[in-house]
Every structure is written in structure tokens, then in C-alpha cells.
C-alpha atoms as a PDB file:
ATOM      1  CA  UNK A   1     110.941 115.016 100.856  1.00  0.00           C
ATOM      2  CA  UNK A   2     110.027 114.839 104.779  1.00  0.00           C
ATOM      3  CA  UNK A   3     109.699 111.318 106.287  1.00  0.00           C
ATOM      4  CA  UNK A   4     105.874 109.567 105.894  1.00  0.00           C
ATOM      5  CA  UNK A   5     104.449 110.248 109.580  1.00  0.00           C
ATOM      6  CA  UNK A   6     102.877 106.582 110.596  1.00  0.00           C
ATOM      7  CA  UNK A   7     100.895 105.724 113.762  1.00  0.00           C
ATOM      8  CA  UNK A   8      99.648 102.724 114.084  1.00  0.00           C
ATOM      9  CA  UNK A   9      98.032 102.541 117.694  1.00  0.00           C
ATOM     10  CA  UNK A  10      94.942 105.026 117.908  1.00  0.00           C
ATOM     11  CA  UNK A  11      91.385 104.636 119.608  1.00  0.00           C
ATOM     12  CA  UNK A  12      88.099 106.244 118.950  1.00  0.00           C
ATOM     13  CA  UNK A  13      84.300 106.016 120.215  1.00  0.00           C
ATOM     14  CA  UNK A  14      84.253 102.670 118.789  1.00  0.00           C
ATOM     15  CA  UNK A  15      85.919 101.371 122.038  1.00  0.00           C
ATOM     16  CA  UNK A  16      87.198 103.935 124.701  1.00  0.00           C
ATOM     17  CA  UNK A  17      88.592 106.860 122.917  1.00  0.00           C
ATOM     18  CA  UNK A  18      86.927 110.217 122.626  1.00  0.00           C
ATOM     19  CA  UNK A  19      87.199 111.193 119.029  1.00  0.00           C
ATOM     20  CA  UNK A  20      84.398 109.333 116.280  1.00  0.00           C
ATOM     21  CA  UNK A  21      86.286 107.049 113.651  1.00  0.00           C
ATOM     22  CA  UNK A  22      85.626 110.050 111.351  1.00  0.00           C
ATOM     23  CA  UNK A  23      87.519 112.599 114.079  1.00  0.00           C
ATOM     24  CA  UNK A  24      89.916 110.365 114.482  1.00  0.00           C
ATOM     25  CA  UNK A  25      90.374 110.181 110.792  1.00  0.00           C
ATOM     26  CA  UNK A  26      90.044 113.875 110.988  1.00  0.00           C
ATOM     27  CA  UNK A  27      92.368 114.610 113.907  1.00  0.00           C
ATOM     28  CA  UNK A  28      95.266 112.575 111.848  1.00  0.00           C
ATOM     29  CA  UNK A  29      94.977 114.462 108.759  1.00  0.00           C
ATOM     30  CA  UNK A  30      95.274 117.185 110.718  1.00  0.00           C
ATOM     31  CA  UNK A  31      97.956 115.990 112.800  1.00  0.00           C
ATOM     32  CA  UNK A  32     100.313 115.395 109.353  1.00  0.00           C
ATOM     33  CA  UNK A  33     100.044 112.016 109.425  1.00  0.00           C
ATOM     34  CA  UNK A  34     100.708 110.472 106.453  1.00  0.00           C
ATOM     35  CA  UNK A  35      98.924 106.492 107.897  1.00  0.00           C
ATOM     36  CA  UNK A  36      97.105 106.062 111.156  1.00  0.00           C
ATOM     37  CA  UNK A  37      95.551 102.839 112.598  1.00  0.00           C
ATOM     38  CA  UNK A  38      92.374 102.440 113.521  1.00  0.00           C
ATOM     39  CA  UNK A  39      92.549  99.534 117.041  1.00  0.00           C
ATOM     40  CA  UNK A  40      89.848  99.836 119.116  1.00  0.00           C
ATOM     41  CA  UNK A  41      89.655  97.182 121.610  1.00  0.00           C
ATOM     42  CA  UNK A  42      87.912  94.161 120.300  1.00  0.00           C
ATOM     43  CA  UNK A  43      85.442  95.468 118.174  1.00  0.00           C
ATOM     44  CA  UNK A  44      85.979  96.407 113.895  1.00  0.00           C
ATOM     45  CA  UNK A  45      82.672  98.427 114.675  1.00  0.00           C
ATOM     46  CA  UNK A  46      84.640 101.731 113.367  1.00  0.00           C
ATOM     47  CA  UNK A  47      86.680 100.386 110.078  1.00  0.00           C
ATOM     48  CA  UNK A  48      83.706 101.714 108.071  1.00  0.00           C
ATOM     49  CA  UNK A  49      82.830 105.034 109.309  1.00  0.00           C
ATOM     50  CA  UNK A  50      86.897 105.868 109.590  1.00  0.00           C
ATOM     51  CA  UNK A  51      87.195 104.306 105.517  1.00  0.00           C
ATOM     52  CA  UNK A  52      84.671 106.198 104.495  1.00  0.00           C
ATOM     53  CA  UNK A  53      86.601 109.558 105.900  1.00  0.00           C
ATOM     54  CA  UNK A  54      89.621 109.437 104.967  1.00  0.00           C
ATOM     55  CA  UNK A  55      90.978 112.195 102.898  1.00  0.00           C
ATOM     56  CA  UNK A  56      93.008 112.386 100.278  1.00  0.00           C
ATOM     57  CA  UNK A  57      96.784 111.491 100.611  1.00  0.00           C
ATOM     58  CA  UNK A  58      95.921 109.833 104.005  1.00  0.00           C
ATOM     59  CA  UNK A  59      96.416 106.192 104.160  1.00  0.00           C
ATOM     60  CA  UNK A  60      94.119 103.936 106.665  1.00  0.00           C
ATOM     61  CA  UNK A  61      95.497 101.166 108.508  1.00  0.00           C
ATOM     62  CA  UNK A  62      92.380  99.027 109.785  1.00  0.00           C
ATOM     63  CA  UNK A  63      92.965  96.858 112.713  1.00  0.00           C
ATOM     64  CA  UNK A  64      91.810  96.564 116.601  1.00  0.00           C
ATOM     65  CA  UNK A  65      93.677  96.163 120.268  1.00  0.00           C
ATOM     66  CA  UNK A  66      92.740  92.405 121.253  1.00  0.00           C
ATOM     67  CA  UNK A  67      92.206  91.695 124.939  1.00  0.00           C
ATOM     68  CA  UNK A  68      94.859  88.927 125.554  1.00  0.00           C
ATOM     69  CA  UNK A  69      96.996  86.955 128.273  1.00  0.00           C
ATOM     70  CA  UNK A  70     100.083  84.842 128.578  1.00  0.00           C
ATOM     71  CA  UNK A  71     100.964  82.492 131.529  1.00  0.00           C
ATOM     72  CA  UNK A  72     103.968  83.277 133.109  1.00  0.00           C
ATOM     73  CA  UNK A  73     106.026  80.465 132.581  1.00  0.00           C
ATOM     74  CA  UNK A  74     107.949  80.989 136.499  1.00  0.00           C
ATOM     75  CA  UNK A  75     104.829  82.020 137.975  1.00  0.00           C
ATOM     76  CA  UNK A  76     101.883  80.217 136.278  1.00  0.00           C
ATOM     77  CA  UNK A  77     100.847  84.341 137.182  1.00  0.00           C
ATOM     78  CA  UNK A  78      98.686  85.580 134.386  1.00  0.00           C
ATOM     79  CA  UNK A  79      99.777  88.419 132.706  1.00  0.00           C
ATOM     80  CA  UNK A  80      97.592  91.026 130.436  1.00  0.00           C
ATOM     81  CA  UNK A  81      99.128  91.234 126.790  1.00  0.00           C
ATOM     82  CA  UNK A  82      97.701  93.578 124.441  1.00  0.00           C
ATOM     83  CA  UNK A  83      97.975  92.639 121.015  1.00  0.00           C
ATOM     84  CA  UNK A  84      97.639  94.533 118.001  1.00  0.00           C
ATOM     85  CA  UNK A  85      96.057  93.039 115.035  1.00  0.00           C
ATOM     86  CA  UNK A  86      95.633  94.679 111.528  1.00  0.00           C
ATOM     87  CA  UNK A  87      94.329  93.632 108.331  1.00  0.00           C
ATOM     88  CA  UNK A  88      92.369  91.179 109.050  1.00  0.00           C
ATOM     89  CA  UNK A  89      89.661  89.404 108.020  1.00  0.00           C
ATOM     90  CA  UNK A  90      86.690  91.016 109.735  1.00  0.00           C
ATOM     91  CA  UNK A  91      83.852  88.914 108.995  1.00  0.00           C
ATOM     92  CA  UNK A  92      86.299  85.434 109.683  1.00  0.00           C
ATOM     93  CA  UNK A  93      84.069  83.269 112.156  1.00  0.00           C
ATOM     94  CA  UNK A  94      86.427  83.024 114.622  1.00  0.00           C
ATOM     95  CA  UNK A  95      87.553  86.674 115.146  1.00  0.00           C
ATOM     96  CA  UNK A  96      83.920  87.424 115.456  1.00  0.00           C
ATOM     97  CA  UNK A  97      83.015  84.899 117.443  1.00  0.00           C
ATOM     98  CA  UNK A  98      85.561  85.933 119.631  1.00  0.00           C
ATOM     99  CA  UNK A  99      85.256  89.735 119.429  1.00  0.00           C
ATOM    100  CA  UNK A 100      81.468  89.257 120.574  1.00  0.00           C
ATOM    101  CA  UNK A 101      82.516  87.273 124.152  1.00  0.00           C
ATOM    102  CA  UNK A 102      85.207  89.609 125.032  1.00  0.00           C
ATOM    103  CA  UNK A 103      82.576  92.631 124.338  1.00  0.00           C
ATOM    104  CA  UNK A 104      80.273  90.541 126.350  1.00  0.00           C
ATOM    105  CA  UNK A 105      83.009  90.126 128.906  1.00  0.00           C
ATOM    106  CA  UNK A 106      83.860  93.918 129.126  1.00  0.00           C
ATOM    107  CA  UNK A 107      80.291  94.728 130.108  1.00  0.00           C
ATOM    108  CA  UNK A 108      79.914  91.772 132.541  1.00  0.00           C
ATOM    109  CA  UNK A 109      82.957  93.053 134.115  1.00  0.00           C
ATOM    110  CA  UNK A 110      82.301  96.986 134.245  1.00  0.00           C
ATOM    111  CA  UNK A 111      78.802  95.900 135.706  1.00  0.00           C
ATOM    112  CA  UNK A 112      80.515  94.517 138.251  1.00  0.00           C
ATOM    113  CA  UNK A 113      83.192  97.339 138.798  1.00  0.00           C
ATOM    114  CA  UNK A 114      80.469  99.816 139.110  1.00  0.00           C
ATOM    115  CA  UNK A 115      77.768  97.664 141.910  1.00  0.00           C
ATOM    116  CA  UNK A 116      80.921  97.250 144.258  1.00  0.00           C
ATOM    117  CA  UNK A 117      81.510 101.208 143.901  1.00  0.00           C
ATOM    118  CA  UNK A 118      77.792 102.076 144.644  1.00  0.00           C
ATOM    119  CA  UNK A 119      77.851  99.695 147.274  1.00  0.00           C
ATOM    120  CA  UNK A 120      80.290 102.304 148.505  1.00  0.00           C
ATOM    121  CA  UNK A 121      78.058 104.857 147.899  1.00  0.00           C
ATOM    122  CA  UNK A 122      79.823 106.297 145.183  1.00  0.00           C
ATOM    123  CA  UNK A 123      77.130 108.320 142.679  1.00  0.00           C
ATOM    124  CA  UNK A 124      78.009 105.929 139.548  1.00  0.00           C
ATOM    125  CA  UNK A 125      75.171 104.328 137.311  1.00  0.00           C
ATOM    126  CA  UNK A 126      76.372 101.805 135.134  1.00  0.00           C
ATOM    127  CA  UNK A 127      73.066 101.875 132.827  1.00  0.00           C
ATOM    128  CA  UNK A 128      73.472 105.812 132.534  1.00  0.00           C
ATOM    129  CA  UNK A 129      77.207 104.932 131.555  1.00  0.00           C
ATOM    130  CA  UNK A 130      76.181 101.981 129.063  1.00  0.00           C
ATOM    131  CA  UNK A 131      73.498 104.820 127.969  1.00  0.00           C
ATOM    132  CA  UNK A 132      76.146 107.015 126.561  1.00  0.00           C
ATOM    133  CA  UNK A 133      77.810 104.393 124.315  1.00  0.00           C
ATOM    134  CA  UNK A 134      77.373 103.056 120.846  1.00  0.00           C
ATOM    135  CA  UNK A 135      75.411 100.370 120.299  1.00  0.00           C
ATOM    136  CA  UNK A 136      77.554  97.189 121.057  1.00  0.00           C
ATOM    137  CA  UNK A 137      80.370  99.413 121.999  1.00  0.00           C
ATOM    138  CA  UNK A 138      83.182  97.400 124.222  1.00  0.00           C
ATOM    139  CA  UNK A 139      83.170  99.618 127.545  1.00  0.00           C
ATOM    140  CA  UNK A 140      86.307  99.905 129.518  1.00  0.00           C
ATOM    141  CA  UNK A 141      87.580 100.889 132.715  1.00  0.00           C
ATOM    142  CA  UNK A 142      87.891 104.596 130.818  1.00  0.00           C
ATOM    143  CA  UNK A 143      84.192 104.985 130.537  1.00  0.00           C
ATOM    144  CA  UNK A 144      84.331 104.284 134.061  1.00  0.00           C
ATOM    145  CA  UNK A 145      86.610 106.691 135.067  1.00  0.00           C
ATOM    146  CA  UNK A 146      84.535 109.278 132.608  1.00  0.00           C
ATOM    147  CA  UNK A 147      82.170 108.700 134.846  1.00  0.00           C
ATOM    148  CA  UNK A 148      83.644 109.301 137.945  1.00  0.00           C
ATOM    149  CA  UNK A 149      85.296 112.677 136.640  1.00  0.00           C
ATOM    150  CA  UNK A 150      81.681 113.714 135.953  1.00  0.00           C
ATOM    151  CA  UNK A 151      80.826 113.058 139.589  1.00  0.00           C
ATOM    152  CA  UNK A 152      83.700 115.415 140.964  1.00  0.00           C
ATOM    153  CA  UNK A 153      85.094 112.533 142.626  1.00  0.00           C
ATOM    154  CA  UNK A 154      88.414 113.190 140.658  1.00  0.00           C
ATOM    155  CA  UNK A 155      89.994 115.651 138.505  1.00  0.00           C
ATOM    156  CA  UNK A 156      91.195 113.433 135.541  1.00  0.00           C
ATOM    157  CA  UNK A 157      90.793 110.128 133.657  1.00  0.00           C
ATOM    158  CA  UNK A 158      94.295 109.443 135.293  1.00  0.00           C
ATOM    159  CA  UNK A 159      93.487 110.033 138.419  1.00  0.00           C
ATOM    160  CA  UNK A 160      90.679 107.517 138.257  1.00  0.00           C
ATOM    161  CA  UNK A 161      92.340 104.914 137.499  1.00  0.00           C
ATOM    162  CA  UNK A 162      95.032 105.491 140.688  1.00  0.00           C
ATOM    163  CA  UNK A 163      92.574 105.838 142.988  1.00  0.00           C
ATOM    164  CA  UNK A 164      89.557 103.451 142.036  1.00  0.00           C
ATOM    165  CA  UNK A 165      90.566 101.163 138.879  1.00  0.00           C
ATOM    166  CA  UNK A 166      93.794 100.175 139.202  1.00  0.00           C
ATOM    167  CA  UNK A 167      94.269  95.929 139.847  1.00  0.00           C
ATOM    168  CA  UNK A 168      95.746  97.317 143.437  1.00  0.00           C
ATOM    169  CA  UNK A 169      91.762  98.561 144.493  1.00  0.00           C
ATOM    170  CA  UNK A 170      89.002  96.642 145.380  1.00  0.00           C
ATOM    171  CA  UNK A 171      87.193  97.505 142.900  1.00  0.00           C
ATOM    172  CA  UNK A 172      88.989  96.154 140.222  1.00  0.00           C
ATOM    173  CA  UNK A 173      87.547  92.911 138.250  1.00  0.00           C
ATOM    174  CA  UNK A 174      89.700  90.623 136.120  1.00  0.00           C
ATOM    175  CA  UNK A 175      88.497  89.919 132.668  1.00  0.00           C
ATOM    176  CA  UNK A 176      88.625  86.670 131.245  1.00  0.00           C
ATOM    177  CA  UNK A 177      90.812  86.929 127.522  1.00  0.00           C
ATOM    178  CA  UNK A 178      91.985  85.504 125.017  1.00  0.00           C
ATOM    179  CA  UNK A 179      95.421  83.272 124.955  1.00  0.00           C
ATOM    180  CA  UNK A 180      97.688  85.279 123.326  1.00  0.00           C
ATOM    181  CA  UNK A 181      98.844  82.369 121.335  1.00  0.00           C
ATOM    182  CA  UNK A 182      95.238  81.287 120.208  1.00  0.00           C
ATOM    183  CA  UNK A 183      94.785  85.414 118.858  1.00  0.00           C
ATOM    184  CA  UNK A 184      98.200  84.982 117.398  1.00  0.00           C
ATOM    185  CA  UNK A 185      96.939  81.812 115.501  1.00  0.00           C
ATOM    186  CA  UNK A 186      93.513  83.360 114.503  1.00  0.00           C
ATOM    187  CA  UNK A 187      94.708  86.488 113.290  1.00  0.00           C
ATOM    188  CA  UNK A 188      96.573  84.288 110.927  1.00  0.00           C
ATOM    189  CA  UNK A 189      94.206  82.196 109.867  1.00  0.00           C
ATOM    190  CA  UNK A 190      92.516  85.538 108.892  1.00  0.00           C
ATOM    191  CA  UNK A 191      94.827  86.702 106.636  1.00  0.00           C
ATOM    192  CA  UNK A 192      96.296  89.102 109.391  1.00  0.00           C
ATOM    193  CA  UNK A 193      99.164  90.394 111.143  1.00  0.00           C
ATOM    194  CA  UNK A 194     100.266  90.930 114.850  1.00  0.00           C
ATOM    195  CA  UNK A 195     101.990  93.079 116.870  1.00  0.00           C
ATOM    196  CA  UNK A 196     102.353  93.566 120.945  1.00  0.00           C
ATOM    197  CA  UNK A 197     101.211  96.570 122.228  1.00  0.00           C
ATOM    198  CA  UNK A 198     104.180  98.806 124.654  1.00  0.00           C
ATOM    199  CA  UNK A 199     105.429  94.864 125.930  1.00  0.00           C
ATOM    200  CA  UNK A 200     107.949  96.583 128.423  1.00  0.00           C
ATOM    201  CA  UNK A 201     105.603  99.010 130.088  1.00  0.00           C
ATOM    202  CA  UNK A 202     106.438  98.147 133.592  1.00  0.00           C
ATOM    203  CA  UNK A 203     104.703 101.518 134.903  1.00  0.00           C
ATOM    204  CA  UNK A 204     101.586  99.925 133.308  1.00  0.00           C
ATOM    205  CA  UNK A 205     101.838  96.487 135.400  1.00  0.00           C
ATOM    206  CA  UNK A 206     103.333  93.288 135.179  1.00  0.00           C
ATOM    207  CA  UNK A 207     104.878  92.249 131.591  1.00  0.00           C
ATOM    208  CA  UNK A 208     105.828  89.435 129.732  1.00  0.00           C
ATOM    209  CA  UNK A 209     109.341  88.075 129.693  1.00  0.00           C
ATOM    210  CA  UNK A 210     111.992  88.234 127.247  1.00  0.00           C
ATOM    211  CA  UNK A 211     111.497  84.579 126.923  1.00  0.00           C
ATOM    212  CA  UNK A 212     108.108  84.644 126.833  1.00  0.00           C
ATOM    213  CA  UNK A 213     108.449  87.097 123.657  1.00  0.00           C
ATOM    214  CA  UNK A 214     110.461  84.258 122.152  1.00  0.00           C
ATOM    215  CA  UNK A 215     108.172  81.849 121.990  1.00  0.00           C
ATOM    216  CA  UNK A 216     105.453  84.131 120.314  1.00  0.00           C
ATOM    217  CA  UNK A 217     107.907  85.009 117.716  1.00  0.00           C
ATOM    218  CA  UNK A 218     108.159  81.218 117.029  1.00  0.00           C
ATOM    219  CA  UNK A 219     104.673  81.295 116.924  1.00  0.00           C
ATOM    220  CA  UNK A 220     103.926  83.160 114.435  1.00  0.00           C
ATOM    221  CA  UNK A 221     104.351  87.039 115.926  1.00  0.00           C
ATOM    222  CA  UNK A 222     104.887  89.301 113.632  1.00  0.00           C
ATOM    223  CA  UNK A 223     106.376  92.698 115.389  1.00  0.00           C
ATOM    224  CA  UNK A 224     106.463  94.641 118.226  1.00  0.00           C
ATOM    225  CA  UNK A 225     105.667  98.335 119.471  1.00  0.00           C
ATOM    226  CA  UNK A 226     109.113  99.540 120.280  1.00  0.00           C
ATOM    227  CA  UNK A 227     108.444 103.777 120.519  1.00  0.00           C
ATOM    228  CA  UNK A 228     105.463 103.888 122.714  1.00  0.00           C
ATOM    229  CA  UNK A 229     104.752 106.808 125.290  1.00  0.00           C
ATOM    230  CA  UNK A 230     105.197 104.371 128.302  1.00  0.00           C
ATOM    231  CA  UNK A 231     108.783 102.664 126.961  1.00  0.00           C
ATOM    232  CA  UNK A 232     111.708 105.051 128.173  1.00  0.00           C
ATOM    233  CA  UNK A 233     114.609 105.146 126.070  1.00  0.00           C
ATOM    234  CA  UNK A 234     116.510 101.963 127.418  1.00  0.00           C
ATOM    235  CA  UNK A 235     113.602 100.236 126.960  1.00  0.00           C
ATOM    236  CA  UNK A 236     112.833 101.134 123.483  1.00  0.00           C
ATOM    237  CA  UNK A 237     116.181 100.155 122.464  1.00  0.00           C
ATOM    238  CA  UNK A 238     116.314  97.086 124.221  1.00  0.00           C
ATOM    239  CA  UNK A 239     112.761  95.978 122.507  1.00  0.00           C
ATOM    240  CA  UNK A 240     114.802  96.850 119.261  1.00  0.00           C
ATOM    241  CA  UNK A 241     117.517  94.402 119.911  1.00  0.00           C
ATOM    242  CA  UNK A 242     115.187  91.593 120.645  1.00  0.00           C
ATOM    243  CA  UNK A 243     113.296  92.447 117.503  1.00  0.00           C
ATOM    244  CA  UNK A 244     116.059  92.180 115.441  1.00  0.00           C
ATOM    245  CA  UNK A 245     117.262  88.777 117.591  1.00  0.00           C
ATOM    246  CA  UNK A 246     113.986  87.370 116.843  1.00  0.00           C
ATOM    247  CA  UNK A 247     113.124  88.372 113.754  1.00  0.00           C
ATOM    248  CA  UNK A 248     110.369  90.847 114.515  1.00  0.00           C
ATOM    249  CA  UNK A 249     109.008  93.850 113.100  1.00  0.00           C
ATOM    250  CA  UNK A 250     109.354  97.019 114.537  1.00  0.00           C
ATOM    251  CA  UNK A 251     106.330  99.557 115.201  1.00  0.00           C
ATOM    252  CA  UNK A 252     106.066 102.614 117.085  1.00  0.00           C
ATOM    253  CA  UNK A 253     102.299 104.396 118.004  1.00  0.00           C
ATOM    254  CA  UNK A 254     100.787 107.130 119.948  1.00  0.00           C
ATOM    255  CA  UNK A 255      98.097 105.031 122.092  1.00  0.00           C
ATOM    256  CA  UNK A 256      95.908 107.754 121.333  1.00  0.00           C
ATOM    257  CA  UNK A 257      92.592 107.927 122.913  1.00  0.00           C
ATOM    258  CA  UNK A 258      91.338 111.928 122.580  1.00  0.00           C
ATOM    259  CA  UNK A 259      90.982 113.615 125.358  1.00  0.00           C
ATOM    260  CA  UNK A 260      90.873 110.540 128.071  1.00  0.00           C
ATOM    261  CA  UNK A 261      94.843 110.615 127.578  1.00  0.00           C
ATOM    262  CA  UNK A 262      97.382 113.452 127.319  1.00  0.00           C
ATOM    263  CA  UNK A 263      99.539 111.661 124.436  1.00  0.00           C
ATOM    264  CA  UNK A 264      99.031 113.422 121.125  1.00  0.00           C
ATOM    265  CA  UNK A 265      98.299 111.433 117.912  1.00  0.00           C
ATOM    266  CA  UNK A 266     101.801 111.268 116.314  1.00  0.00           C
ATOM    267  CA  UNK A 267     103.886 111.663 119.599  1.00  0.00           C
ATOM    268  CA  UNK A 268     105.705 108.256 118.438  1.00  0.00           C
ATOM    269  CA  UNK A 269     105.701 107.007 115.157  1.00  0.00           C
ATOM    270  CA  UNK A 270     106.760 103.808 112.943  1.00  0.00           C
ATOM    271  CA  UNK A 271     109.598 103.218 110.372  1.00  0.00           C
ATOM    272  CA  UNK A 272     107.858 103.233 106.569  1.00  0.00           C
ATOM    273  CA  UNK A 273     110.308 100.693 105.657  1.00  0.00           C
ATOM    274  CA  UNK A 274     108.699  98.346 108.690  1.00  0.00           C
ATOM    275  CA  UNK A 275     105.463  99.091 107.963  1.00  0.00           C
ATOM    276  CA  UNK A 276     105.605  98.396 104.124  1.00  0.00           C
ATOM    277  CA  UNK A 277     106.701  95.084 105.236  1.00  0.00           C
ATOM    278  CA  UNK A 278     103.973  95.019 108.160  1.00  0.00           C
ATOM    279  CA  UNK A 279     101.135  95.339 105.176  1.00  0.00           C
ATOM    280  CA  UNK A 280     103.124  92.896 102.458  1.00  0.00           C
ATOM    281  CA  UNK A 281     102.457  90.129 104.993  1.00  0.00           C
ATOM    282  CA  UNK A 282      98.833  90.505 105.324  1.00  0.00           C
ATOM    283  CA  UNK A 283      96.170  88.955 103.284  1.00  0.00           C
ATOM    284  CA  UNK A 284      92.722  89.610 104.997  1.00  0.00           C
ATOM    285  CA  UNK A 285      92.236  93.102 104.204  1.00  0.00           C
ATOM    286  CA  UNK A 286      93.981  96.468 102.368  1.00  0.00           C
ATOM    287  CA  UNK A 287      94.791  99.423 103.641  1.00  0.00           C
ATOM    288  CA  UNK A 288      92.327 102.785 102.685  1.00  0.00           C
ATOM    289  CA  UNK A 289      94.074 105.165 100.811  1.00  0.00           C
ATOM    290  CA  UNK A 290      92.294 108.244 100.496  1.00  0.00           C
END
């Protein structure tokens, strides 16, 4: 029998990938995937339309990305932690209480993104942008950089974010999110599980400490994303060795966002063995078999 295929890091029009929940669904049946995840940043708005889709002898994994940051204990520097919650309660008053600011907060800030570029003169429209979303969809800096492909201004989503979106440009705006250690405890309360998102990928911008990772495993952590696309393979391994110091679950995802990234859905996967475990300890909410 071939090993179960599980990814359990995948994005879809929901937030700021370019497949429906229903393609996405689609994409990872036809991918082989045995389970994929549904985590679209801060928003549940696709657990429906993707549950609804599945096929048979898929399995769904409902969960989202949460927008999060730690404090650099050395630093007092705040650094961006992306934390993957599944099974959840979606309808718990806190997560969607929550979930609605940080959508709030992503528009606010992408507003703001886009004035300082046409006060550059750069041809980008943030209401023909917001236009071309879902209802209450959580833009991010990839609709942006959608936008600026469309202009001719660069060649790729990639490119966009080197040249105008990256924290190192001026038109960069910092979002205001969630403690990590407040979305630890709330994902908890509702019946959930948690996992950090690639917490070693330095190419991506400052991380968290080894330390730091300590203390959310005391707090109630419950794994982390080991085979990611932007861990290299001393990385991956070392993220394995803390997990196992601390107690930690082990995970390994795609990222996959269509066509705004070149990682294919599958291109790392997760042990079944961790994720059986991953799904015991969660109350709020069951997986979709189809």
C-alpha cells in the first residue's frame, strides 16, 4: 500500500490563493493527495464551499493561517509568526471576533500600501483591487502584487514583492496581530490545535528563537511545520530535533497558493502517524471525509 499523501498548509480565493475552495479541493484530488488543509489567512470563509467538494476517498482538514507576533525576548523587536490552526471551533466568539479585526486590519493596511504607491504614480487602484475579491475576503500583499503584474510593472508575483512589498521598501505597512500566545490560548479554548508555519525561514525574514519556541510549547503549542519549501535540509532536521526535545508535533505542507507561487500542492508532505495524533487532540471540529 503507498504512503497516505497529507498537506496540511494550502490557500485558496478565500484569502490570497488563486484556486476556489472547490479547485483547491479539486486540484488535491488530483494531485493524489490523500488529506489537504484548507488555511486561508484569518478567515473560515472557505470551510464550506471546500466540505461540500470533497470527493470520495479525500479527507478535509479545515483550519486557517492566523496573523500573529512574538516579542523578541533580546530585542523587544517584533517578529511575524504565522500560526496554523485547525479544527476549530468556527463560530467560538473569540476566534471571530478576532478573525473580523485582523480582516479589518488587512484592508486598512493594503489601503495604505496602495495610496503611498499612487502617490508615486504607480497605475494601482485599490477599490478596483478590493473589486475583484470575495465579499469580506482578507486581502494581502499578493493581491497587491496581482495587481502590479497586471500593470506590466513586473513579471511575477515574486518579483513584486522584491521590488515594492517587501518590509525593506517604503511602501511596506506593518499590520497590527495577534500575540501568538493569546491565538495559542484561543485556539484552545476552541477545541483546536496549533502549529507554526516554516518557523526557520530565514529567507522569509526575521524568526523566532529556539527559546522563544520553548516557551510556546509550554504554552500549549501543539506542533510545528518541519518540511516546508523555504526550510533547507539542515533546517528541517534541526526543527525535528527541537520537536522531539519539546514535545511537539511534526507537520510538513506545500504553502500552496495556485498560481501566485511556484510550489506545487504536495511538494512537502506530513507523517500520517503525526497527523492522526494532530486530529485526536482536537475537539472543535472533524475532519471531511469524502
Amino acid at each position: 500500500m503507498d504512503t497516505m499523501r497529507i498537506d496540511l498548509h494550502a490557500h485558496s480565493t478565500a484569502s490570497d490563493g488563486t484556486d476556489t475552495p472547490a479547485g483547491l479541493v479539486a486540484a488535491a484530488a488530483n494531485a493524489g493527495l490523500d488529506v489537504v488543509a484548507i488555511t486561508d489567512h484569518d478567515t473560515t470563509a472557505g470551510w464550506a464551499p471546500a466540505s461540500e467538494a470533497v470527493s470520495p476517498g479525500l479527507t478535509l482538514v479545515p483550519g486557517a493561517e492566523l496573523s500573529t507576533v512574538s516579542i523578541d525576548p533580546g530585542t523587544g523587536r517584533q517578529i511575524s509568526v504565522h500560526l496554523l490552526a485547525y479544527l476549530f471551533d468556527p463560530t467560538s466568539e473569540p476566534v471571530v471576533t478576532e478573525q473580523t479585526r485582523l480582516r479589518l486590519e488587512r484592508r486598512t493596511r493594503l489601503r495604505r500600501m496602495a495610496e503611498r504607491m499612487a502617490a508615486d504614480g504607480l497605475p494601482i487602484d485599490i477599490d478596483e483591487i478590493f473589486g475583484l475579491l470575495p465579499e469580506d475576503s482578507p486581502p494581502g500583499r499578493p493581491h497587491l502584487a496581482q495587481a502590479l503584474v497586471r500593470a506590466g510593472l513586473v513579471k511575477s508575483v515574486d518579483e513584486a514583492f522584491a521590488d515594492y512589498l517587501s518590509p525593506r521598501r517604503g511602501y511596506y505597512v506593518a499590520r497590527r496581530d495577534t500575540p501568538v500566545e493569546e491565538a495559542i490560548d484561543m485556539i484552545a479554548a476552541a477545541g483546536g490545535v496549533t502549529v507554526i508555519a516554516h518557523p526557520f525561514a530565514f529567507s522569509r525574514g526575521a524568526t523566532i528563537s529556539e527559546d522563544t519556541l520553548a516557551g510556546l510549547a509550554a504554552r500549549g503549542l501543539t506542533g510545528v511545520e518541519a518540511d516546508h519549501p523555504n526550510h533547507d535540509a539542515p533546517t528541517r532536521a534541526r526543527t525535528r530535533e527541537l520537536a522531539g526535545e519539546l514535545g511537539l508535533l511534526v507537520t510538513g505542507s506545500s504553502d500552496y497558493h495556485g498560481t501566485n507561487k511556484t510550489i506545487a500542492l504536495g511538494a512537502c508532505t506530513t507523517d500520517p502517524g503525526q497527523f492522526e495524533e494532530l486530529v485526536a487532540r482536537a475537539t472543535g471540529y472533524q475532519v471531511v471525509k469524502g
